[in-house]
Protein backbone atom coordinates (compact mmCIF):
# COMPACT_ATOMS: atom_id res chain seq x y z
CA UNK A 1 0.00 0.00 0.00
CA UNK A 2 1.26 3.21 -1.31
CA UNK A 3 -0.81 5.57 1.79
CA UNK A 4 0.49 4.76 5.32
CA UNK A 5 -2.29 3.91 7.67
CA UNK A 6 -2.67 4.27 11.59
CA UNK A 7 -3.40 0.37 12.24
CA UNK A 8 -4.57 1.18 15.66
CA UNK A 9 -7.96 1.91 13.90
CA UNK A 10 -8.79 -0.30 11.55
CA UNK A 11 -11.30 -2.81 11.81
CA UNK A 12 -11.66 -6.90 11.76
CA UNK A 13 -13.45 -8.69 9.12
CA UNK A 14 -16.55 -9.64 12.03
CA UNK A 15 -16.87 -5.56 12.66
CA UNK A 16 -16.84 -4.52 9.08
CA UNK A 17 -19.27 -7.51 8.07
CA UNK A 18 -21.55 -6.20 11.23
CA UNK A 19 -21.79 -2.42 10.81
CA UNK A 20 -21.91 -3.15 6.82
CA UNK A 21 -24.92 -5.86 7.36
CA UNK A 22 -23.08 -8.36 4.88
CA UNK A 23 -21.44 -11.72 5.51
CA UNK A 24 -17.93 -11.87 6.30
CA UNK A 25 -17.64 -14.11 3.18
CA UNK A 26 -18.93 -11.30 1.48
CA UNK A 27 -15.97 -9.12 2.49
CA UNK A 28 -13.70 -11.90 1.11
CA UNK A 29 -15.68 -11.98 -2.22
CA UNK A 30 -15.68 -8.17 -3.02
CA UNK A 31 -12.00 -8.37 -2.10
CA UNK A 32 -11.42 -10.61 -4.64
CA UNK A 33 -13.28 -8.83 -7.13
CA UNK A 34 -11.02 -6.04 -6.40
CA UNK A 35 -13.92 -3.83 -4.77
CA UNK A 36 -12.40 -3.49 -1.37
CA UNK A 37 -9.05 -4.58 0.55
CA UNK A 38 -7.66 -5.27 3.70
CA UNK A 39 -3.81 -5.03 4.67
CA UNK A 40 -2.76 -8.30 6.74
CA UNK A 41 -1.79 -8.16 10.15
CA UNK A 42 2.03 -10.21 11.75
CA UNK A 43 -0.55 -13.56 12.06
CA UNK A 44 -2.21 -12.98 8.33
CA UNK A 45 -5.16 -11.51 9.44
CA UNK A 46 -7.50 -9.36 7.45
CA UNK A 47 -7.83 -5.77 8.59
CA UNK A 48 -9.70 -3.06 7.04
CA UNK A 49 -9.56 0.92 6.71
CA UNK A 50 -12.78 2.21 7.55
CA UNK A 51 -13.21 3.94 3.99
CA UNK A 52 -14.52 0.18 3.57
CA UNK A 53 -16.99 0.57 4.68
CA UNK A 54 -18.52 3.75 2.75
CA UNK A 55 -17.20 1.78 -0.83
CA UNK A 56 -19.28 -1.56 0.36
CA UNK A 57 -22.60 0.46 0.65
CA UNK A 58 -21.89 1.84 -2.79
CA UNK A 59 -21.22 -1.92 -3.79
CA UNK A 60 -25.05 -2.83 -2.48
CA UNK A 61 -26.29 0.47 -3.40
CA UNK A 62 -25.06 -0.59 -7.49
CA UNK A 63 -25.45 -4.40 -6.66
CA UNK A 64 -29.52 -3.33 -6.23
CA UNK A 65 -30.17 -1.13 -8.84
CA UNK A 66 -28.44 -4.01 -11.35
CA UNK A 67 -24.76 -2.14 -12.23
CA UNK A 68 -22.34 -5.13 -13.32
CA UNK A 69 -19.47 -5.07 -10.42
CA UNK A 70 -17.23 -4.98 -13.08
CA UNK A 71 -18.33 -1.45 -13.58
CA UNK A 72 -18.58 -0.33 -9.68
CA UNK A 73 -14.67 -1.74 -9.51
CA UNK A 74 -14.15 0.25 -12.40
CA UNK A 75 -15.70 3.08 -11.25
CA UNK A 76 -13.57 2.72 -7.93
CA UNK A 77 -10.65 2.64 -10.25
CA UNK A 78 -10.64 5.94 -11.16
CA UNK A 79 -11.24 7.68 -7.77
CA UNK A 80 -8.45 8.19 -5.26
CA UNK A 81 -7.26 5.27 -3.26
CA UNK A 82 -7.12 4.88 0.77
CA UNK A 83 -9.89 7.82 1.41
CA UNK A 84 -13.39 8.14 2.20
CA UNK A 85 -15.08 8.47 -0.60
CA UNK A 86 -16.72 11.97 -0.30
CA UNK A 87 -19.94 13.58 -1.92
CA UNK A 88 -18.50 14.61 -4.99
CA UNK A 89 -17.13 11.21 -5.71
CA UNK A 90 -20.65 9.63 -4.80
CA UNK A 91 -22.08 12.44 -7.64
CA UNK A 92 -19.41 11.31 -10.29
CA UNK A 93 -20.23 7.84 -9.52
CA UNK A 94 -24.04 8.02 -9.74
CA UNK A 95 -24.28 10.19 -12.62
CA UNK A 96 -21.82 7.69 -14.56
CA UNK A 97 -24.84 5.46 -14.14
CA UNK A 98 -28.08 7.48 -14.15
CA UNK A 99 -28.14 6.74 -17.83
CA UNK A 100 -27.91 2.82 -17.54
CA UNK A 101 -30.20 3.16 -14.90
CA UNK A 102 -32.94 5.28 -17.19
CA UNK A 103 -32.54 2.73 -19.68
CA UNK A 104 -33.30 -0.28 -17.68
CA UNK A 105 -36.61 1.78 -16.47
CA UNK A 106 -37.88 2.55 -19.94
CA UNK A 107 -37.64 -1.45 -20.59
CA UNK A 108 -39.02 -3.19 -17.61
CA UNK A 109 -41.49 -0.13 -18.16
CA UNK A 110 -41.98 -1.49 -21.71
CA UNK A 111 -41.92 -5.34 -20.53
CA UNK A 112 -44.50 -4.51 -18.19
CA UNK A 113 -46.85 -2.80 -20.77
CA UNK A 114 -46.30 -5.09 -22.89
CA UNK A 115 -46.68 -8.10 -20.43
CA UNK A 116 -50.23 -6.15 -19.32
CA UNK A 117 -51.43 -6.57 -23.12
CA UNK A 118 -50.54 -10.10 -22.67
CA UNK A 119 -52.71 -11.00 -19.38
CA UNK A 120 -55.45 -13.69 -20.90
CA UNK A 121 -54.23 -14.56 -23.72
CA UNK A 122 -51.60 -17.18 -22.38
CA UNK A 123 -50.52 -17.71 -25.95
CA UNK A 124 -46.92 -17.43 -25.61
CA UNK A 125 -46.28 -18.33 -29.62
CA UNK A 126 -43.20 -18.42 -30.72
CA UNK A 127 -44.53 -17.04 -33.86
CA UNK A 128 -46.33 -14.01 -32.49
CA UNK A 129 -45.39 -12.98 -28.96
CA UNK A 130 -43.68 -10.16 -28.56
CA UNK A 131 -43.15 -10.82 -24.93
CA UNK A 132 -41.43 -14.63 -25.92
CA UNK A 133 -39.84 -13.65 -29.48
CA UNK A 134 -39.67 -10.08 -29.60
CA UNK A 135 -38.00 -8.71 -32.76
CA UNK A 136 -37.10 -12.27 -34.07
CA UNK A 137 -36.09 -11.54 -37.80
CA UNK A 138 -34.47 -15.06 -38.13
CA UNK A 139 -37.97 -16.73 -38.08
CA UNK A 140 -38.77 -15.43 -41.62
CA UNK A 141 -35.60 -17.71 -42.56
CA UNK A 142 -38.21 -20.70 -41.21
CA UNK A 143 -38.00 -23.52 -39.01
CA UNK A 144 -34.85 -24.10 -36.72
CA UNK A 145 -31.48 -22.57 -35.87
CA UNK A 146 -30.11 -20.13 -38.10
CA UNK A 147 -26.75 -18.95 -37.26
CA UNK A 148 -23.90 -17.39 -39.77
CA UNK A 149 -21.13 -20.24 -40.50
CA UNK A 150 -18.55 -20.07 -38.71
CA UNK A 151 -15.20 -17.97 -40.06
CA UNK A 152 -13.57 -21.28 -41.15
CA UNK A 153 -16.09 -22.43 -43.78
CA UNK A 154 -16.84 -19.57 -45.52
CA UNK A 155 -15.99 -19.30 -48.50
CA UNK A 156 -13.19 -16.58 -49.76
């Protein structure tokens, strides 16, 4: 670790997991996704800053409205390491995903329109659903799996 820290107040992995409301194996799993970590004590025990615990609730605060963590971690990537992150970070980091976020609205808004119309008519067709086969252009092709050869056997 490149920032020195005062170990006399960081935190064990039961503490963090408590005032966070996650699992301890929780802790261990966002640490290996490279959300959080710990620095190891003289008998290789886990101890964490208490930034921690500000970046988990971000984790569960993305985690529930359906951001990839892929995208928190890299979204933690470019703030400033060992610090609380502050307000202005939280605004960078929420407007970076109001967009995704007003996307997903519009279609579960759409799915549940849709899925309204739908209510008594149990049809579920493959050939006329739009709920089961929406947009399917392959069908016109007809019956089966229609996929584009593979790179090898085309033809030059």
């Amino acid at each position: 670790m490149a920032a020195r820290i005062d170990r006399s107040i960081l935190l064990g992995p039961g503490e963090v997991a408590r005032r966070a409301g996650v699992a301890v194996s929780t802790l261990h799993f966002y640490e290996a996704q490279g959300l959080i970590e710990s620095i190891r004590t003289a008998g290789n025990q886990r101890r964490y800053a208490r930034d921690v615990l500000r970046r988990i609730a971000i984790v569960r605060v993305g985690q529930r409205v359906g951001i990839p963590l892929a995208e928190i971690r890299a979204a933690f990537d470019a703030l400033p390491a060992h610090r609380a992150i502050n307000a202005a970070d939280w605004a960078r980091l929420s407007s970076g995903w109001r967009d995704e976020i007003d996307a997903r609205i519009a279609l579960l808004s759409k799915l549940r329109d849709d899925l309204s119309a739908c209510i008594g008519c149990g049809c579920l067709s493959l050939e006329d659903c739009s709920l089961r086969n929406q947009g399917d252009r392959l069908s016109r092709e007809g019956p089966g799996a229609h996929f584009p050869p593979p790179p090898s056997a085309q033809k030059k």
